[in-house]
N, C-alpha and C. Protein backbone atom coordinates (compact mmCIF):
# COMPACT_ATOMS: atom_id res chain seq x y z
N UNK A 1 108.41 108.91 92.06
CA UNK A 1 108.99 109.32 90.81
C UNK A 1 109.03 110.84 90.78
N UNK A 2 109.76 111.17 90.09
CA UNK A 2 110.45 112.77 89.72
C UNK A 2 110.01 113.23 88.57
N UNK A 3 109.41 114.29 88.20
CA UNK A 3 108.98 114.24 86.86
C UNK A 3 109.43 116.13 86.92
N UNK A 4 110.57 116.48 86.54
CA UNK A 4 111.15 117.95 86.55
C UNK A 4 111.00 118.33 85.32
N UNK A 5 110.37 119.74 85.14
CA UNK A 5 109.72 120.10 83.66
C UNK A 5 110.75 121.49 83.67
N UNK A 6 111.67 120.98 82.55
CA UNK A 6 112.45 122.25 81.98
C UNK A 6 112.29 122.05 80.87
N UNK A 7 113.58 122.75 79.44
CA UNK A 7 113.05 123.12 77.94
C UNK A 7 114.97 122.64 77.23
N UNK A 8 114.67 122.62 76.12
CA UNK A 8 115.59 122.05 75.33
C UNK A 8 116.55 122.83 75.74
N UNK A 9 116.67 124.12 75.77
CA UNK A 9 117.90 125.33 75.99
C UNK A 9 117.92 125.64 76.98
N UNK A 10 117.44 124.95 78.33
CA UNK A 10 117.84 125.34 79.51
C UNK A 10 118.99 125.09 79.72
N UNK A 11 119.85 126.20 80.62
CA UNK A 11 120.87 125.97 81.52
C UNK A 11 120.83 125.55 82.72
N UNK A 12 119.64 125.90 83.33
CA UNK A 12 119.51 125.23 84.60
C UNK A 12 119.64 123.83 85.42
N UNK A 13 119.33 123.19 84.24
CA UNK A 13 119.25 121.67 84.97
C UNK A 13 120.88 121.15 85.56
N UNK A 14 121.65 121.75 85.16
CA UNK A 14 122.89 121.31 85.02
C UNK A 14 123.88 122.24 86.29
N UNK A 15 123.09 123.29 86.56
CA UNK A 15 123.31 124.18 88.47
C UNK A 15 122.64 123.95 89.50
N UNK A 16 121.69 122.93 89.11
CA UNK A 16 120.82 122.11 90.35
C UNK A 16 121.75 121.27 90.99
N UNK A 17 122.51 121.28 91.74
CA UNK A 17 123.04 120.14 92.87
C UNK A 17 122.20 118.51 93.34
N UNK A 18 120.91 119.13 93.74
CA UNK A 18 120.32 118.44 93.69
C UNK A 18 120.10 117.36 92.91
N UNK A 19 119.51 118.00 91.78
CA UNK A 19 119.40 116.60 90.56
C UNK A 19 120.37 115.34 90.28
N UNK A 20 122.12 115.91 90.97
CA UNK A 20 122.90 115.06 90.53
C UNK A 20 123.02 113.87 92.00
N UNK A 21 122.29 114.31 93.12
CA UNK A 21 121.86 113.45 94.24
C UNK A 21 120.72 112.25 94.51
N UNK A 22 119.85 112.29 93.62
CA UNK A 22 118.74 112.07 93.13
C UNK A 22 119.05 110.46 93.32
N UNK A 23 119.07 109.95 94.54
CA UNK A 23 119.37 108.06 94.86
C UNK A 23 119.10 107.35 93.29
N UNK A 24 119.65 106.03 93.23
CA UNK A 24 119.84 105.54 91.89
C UNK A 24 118.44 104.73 91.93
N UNK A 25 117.47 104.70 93.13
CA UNK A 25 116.83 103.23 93.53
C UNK A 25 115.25 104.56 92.97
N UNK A 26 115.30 105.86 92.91
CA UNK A 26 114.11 106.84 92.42
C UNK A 26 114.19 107.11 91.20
N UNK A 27 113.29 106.51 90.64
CA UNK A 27 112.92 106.99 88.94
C UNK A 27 112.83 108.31 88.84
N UNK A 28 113.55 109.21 87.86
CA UNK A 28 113.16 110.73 87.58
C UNK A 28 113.39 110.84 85.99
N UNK A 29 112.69 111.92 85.77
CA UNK A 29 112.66 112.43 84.46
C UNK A 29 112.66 113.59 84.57
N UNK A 30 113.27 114.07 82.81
CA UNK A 30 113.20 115.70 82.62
C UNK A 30 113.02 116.12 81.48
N UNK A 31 111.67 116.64 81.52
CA UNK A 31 110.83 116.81 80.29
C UNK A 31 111.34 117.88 79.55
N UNK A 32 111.43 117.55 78.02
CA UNK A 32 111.80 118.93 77.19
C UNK A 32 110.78 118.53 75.94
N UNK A 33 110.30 119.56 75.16
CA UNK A 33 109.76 119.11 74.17
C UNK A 33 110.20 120.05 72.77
N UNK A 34 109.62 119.40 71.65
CA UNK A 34 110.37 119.39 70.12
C UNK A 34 108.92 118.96 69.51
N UNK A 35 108.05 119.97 68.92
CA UNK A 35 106.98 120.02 68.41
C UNK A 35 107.44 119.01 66.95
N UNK A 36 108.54 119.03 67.08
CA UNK A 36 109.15 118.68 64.95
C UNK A 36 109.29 117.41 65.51
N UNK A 37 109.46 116.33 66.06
CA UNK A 37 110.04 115.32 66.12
C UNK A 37 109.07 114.24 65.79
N UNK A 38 109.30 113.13 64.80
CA UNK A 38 108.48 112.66 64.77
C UNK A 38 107.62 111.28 65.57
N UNK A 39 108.64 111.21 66.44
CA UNK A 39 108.03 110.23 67.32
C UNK A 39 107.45 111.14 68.83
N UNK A 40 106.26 110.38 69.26
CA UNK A 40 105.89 110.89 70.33
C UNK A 40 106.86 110.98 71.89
N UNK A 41 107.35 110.30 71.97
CA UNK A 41 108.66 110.70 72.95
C UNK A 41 110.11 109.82 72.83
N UNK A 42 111.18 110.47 73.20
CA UNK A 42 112.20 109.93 72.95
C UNK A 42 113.06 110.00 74.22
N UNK A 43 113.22 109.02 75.06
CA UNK A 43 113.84 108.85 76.27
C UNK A 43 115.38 108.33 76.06
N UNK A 44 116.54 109.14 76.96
CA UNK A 44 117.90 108.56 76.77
C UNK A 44 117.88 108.55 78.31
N UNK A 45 118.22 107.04 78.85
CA UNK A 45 117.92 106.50 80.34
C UNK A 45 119.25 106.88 80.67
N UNK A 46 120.47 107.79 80.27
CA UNK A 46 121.63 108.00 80.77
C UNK A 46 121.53 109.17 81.05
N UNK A 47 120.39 110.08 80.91
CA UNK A 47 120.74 111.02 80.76
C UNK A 47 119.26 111.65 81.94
N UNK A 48 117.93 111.14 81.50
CA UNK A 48 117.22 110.91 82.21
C UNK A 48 116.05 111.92 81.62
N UNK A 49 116.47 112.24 80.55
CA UNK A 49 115.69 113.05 79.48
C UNK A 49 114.80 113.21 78.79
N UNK A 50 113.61 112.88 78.82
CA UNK A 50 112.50 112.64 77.92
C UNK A 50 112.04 113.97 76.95
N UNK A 51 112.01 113.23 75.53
CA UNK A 51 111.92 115.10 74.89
C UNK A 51 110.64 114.49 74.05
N UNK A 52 109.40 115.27 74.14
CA UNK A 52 108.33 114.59 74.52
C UNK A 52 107.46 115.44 72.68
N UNK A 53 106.50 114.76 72.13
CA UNK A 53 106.38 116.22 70.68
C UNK A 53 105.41 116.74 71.41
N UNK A 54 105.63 118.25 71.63
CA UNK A 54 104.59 119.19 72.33
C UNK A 54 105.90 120.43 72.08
N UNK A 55 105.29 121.05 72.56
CA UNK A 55 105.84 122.78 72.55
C UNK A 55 106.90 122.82 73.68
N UNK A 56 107.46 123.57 73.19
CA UNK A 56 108.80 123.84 74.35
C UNK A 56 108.73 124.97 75.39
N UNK A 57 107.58 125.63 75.01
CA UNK A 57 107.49 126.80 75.83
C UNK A 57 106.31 126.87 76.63
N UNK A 58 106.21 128.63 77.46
CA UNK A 58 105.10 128.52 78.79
C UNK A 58 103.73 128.22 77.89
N UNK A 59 103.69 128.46 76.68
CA UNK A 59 102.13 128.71 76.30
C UNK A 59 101.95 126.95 76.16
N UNK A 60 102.69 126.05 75.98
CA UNK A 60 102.62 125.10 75.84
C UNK A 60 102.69 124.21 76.79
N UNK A 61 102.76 124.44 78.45
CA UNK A 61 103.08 123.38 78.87
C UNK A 61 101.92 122.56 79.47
N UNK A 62 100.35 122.70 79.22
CA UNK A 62 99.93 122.34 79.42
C UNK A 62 99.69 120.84 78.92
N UNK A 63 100.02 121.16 77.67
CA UNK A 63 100.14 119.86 76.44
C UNK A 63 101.62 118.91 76.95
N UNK A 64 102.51 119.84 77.42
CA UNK A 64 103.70 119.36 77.78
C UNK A 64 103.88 118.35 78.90
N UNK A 65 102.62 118.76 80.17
CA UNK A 65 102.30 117.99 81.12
C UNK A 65 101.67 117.03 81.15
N UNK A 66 100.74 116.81 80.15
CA UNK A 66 99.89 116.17 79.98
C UNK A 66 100.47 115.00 79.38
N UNK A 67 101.53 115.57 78.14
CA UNK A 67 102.57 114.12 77.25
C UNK A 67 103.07 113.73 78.55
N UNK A 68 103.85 114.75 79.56
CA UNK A 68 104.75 113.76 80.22
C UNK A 68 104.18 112.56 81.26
N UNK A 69 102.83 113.34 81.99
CA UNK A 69 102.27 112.52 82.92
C UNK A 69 101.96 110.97 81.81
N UNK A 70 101.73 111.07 80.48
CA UNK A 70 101.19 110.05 80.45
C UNK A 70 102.38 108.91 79.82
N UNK A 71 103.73 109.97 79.90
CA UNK A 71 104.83 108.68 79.06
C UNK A 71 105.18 108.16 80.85
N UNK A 72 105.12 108.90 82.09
CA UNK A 72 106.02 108.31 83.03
C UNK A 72 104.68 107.22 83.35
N UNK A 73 103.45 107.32 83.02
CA UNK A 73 102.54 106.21 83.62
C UNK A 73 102.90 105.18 82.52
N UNK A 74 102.90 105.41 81.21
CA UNK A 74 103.57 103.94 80.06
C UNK A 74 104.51 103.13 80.59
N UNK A 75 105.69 104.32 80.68
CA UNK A 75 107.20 103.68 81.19
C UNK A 75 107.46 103.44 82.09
N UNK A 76 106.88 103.77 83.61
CA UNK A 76 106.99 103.60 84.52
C UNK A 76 105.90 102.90 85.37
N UNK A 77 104.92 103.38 85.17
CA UNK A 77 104.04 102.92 85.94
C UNK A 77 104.22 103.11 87.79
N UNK A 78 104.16 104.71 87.92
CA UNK A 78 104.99 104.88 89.68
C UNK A 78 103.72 104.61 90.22
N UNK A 79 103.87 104.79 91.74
CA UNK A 79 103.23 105.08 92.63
C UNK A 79 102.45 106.64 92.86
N UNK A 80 103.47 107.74 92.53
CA UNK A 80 103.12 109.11 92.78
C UNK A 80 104.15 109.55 92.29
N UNK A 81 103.87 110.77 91.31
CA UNK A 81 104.71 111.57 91.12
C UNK A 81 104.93 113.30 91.65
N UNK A 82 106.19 113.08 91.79
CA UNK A 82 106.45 114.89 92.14
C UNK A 82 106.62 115.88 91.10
N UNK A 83 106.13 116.31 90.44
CA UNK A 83 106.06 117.48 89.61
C UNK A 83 106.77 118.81 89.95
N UNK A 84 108.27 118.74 89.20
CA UNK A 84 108.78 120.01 89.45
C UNK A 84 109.22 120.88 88.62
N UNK A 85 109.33 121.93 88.79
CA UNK A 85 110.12 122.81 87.63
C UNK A 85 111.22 123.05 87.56
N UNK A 86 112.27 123.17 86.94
CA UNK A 86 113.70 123.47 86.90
C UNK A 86 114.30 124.29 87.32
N UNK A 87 113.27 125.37 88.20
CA UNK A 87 113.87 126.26 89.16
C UNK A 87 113.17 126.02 90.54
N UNK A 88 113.57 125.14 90.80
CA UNK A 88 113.69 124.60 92.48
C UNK A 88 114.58 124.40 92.85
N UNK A 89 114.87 124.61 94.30
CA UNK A 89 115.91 123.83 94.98
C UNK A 89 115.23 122.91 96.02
N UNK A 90 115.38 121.35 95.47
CA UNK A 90 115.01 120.73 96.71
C UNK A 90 115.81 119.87 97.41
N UNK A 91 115.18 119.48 99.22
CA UNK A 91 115.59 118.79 99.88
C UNK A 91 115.62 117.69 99.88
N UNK A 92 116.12 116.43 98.97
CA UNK A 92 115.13 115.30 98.90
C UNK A 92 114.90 114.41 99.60
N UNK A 93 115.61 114.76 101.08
CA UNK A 93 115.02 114.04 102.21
C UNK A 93 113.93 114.50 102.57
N UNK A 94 113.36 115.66 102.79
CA UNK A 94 112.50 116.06 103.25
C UNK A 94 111.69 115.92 102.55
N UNK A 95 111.63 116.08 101.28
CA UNK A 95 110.58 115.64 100.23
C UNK A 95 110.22 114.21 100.13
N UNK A 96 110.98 113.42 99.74
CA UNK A 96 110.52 112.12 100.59
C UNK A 96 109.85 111.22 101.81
N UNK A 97 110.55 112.31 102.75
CA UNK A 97 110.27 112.46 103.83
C UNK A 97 108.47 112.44 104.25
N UNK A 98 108.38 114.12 103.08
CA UNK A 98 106.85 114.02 102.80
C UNK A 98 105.81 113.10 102.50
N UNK A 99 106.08 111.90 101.95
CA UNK A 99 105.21 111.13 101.62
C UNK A 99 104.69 110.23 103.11
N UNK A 100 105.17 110.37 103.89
CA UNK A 100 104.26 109.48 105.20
C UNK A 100 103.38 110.38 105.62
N UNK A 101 103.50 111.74 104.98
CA UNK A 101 101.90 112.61 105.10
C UNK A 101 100.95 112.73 104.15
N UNK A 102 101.30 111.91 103.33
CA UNK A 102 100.41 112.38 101.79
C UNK A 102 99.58 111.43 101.75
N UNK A 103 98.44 111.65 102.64
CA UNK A 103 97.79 110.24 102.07
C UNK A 103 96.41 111.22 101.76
N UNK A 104 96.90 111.63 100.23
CA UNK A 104 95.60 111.65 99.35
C UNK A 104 96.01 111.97 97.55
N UNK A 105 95.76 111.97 96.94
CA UNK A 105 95.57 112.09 95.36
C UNK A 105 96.08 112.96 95.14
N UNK A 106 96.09 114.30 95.74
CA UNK A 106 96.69 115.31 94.90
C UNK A 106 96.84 116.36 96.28
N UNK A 107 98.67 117.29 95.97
CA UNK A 107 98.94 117.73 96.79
C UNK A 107 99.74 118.83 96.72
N UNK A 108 99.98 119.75 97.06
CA UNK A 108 100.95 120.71 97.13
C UNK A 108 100.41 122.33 97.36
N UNK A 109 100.91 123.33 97.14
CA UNK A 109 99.72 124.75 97.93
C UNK A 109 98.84 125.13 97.29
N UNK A 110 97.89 124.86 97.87
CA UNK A 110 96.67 124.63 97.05
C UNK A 110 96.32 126.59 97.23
N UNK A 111 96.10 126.71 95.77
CA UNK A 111 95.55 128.10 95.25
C UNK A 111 93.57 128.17 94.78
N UNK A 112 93.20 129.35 94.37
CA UNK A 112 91.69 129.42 93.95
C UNK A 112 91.94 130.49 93.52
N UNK A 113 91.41 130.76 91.96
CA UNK A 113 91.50 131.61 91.16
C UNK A 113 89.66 131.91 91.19
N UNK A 114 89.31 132.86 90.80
CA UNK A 114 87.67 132.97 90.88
C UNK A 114 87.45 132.67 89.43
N UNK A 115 86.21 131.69 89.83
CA UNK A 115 85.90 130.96 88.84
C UNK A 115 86.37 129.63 88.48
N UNK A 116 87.17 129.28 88.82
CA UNK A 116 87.97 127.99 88.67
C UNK A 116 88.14 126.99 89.78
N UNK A 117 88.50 125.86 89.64
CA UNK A 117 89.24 124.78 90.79
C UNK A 117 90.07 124.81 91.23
N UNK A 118 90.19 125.00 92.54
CA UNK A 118 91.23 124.79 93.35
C UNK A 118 92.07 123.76 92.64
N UNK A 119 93.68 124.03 92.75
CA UNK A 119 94.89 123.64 92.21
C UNK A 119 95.83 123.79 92.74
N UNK A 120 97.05 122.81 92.65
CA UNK A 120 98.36 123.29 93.61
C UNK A 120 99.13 124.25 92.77
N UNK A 121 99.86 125.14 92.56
CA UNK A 121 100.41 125.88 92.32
C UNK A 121 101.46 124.86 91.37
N UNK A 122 102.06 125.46 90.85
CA UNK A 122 102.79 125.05 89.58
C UNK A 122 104.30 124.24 90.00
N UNK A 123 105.05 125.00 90.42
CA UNK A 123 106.64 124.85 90.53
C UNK A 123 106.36 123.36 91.54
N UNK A 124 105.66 122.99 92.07
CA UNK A 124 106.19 121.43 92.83
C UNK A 124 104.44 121.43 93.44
N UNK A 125 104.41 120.04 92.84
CA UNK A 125 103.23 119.37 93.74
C UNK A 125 103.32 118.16 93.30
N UNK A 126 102.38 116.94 94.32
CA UNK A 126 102.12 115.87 94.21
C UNK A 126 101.26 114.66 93.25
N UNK A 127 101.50 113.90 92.63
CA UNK A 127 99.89 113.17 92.56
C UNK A 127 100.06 111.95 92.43
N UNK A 128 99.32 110.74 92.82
CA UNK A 128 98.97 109.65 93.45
C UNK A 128 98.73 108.95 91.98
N UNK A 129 99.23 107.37 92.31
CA UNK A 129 98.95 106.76 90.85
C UNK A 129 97.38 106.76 90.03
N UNK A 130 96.64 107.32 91.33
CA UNK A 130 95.10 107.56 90.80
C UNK A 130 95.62 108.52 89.89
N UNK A 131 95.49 109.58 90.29
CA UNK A 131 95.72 111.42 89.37
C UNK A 131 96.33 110.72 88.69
N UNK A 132 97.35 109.79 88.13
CA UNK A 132 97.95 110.08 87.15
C UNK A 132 97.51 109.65 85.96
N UNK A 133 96.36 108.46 86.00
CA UNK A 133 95.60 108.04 85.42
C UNK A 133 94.55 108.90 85.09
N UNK A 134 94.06 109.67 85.91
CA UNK A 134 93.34 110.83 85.26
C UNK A 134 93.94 111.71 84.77
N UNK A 135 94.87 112.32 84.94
CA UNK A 135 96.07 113.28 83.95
C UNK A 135 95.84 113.17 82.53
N UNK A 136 96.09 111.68 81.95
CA UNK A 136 95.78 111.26 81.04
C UNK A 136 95.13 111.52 80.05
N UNK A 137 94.01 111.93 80.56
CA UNK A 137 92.73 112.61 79.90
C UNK A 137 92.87 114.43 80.17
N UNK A 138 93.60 114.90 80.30
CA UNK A 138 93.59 116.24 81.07
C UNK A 138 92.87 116.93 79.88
N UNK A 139 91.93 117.78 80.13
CA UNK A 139 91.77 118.94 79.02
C UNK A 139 92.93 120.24 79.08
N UNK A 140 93.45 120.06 77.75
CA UNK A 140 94.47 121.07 78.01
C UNK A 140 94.02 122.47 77.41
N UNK A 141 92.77 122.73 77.23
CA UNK A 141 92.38 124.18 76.55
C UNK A 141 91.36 124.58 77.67
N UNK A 142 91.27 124.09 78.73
CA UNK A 142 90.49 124.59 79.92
C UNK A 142 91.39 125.95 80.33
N UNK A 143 92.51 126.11 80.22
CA UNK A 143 93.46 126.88 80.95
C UNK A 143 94.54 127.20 80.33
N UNK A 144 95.16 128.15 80.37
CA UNK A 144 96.68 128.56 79.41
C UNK A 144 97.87 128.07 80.18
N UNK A 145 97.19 127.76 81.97
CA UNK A 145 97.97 127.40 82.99
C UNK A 145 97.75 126.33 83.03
N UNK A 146 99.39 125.65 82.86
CA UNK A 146 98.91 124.28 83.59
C UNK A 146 99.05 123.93 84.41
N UNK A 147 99.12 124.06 85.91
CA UNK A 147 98.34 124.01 87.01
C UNK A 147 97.11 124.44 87.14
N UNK A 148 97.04 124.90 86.54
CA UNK A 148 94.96 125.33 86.81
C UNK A 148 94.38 124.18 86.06
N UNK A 149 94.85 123.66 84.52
CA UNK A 149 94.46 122.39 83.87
C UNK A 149 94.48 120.96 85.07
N UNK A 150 95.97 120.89 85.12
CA UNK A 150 95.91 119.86 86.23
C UNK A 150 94.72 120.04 87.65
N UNK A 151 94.51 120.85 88.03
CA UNK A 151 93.06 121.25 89.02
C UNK A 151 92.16 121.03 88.59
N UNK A 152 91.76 121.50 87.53
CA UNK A 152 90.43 121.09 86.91
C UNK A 152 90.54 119.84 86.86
N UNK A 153 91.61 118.96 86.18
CA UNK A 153 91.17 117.73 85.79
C UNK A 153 91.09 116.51 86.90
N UNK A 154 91.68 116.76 88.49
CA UNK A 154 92.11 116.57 89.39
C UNK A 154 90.92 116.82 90.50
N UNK A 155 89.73 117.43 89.98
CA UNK A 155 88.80 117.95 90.99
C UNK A 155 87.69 116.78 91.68
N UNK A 156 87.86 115.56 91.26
CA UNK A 156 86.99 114.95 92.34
C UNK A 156 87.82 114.26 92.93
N UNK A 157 89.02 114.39 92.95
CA UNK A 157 89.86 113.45 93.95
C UNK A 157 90.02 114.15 95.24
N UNK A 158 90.49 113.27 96.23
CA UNK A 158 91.02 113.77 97.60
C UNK A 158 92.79 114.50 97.14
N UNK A 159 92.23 115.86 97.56
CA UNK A 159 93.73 116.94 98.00
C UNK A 159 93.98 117.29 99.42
N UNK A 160 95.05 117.59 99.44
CA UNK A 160 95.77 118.50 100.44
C UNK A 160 96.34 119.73 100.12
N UNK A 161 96.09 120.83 101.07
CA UNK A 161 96.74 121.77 100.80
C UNK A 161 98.21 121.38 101.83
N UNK A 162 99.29 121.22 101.40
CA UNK A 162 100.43 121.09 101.54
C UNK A 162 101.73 121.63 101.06
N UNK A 163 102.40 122.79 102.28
CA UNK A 163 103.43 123.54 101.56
C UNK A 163 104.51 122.57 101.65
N UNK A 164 104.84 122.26 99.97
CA UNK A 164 105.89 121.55 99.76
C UNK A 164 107.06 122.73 98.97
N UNK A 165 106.90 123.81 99.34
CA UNK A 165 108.09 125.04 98.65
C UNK A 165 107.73 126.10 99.51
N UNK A 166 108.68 127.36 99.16
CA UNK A 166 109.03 128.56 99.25
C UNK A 166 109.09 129.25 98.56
N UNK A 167 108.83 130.85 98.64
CA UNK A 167 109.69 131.43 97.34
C UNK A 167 110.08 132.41 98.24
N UNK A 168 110.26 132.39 99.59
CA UNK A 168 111.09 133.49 100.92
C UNK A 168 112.39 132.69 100.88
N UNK A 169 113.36 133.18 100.55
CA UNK A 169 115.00 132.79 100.66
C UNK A 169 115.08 132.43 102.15
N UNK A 170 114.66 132.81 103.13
CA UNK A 170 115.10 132.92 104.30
C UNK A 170 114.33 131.91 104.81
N UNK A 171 113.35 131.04 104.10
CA UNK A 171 113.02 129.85 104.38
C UNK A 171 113.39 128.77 104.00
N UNK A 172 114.13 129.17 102.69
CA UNK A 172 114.45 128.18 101.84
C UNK A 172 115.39 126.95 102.69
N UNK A 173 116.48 127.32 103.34
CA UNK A 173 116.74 126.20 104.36
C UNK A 173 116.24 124.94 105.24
N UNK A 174 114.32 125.31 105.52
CA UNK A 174 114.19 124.49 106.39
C UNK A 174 112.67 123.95 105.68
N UNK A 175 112.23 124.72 104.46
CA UNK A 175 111.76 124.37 104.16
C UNK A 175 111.95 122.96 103.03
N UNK A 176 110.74 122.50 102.67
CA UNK A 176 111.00 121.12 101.33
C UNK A 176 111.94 121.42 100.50
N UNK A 177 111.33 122.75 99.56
CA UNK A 177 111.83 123.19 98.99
C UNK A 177 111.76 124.47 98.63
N UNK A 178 112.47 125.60 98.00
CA UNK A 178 112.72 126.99 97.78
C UNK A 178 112.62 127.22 96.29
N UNK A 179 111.79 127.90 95.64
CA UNK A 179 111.46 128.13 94.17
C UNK A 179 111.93 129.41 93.53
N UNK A 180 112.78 129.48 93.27
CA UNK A 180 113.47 130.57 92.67
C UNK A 180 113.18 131.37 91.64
N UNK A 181 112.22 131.46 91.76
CA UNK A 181 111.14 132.30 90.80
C UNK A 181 111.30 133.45 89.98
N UNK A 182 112.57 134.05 90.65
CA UNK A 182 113.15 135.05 90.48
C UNK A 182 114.38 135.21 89.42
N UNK A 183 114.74 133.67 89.53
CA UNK A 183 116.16 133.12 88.60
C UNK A 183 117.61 133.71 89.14
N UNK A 184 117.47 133.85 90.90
CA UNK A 184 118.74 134.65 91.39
C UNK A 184 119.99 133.75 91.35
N UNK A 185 119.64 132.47 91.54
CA UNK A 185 120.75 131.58 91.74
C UNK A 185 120.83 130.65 90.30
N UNK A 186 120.03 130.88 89.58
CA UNK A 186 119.97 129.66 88.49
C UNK A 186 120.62 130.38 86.95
């Protein structure tokens, strides 16, 4: 499963190439949130949209991750999800591809902030239908980051440090995927 975290007023989702490749037989979603709404999430399966009540912005996405991990385990119930941000470009063969190496709970380039748990970095990582069940419970005031939340809450499981991105253009070709961090192409 696909779980791509952009915001109500993005333009981006819609200059991703990618997203509109996305095989019909892989569940994906794309999280936006609407603090005002009064139901806890509202999914349109045509569109592939989940607009989740949490905050729409960076100070919020910890809460944001946390709603979504736990509507795609309700509604879906996957195997593993890929966690991405709306400024990626990915390969999704190769990313797929990735999973006959993933055999552990949680995955992607694993960072260490001092003082804290090791965590994969934000823009794309992995986690196993275990993690997602612990997600669930995430403390979201451990961290303003949520990738550092997801680490913390993620810390007795089996990880990998696994580069599943870029943010060197000149890798972006052969790598998984290329994170545009910069917003040059998006």
């Amino acid at each position: 499963m696909l779980m791509i975290c952009s915001h109500r007023n993005s333009k981006t989702i819609s200059k991703l190439q990618w997203v509109s490749t996305i095989p019909s037989t892989r569940p994906y979603v794309i999280l936006n949130g609407n603090p005002d709404q009064d139901e806890e999430s509202i999914y349109n399966e045509e569109t592939h949209i989940v607009t989740l009540k949490c905050p729409d912005d960076y100070a919020g996405l910890p809460k944001k991750i946390k709603a979504g991990f736990r509507f795609v385990k309700e509604r879906f119930d996957p195997d593993f999800v890929f966690k991405i941000d709306d400024d990626m470009f990915v390969d999704l063969d190769k990313l797929f591809d990735s999973l006959k190496t993933l055999d552990c709970d949680y995955a992607g380039s694993i960072c260490h902030l001092k003082y804290r748990e090791l965590y994969a970095a934000g823009p794309l990582y992995y986690v196993s239908r275990n993690a997602i069940g612990l997600l669930r419970d995430m403390d979201i005031h451990y961290s303003s980051a949520e990738d550092v939340c997801v680490g913390n809450c993620l810390k007795g499981v089996i990880r990998l440090s696994f580069p599943l991105y870029t943010d060197i253009i000149d890798e972006g070709k052969t790598a998984i995927a290329y994170h545009d961090h910069k917003r040059q192409f998006l």
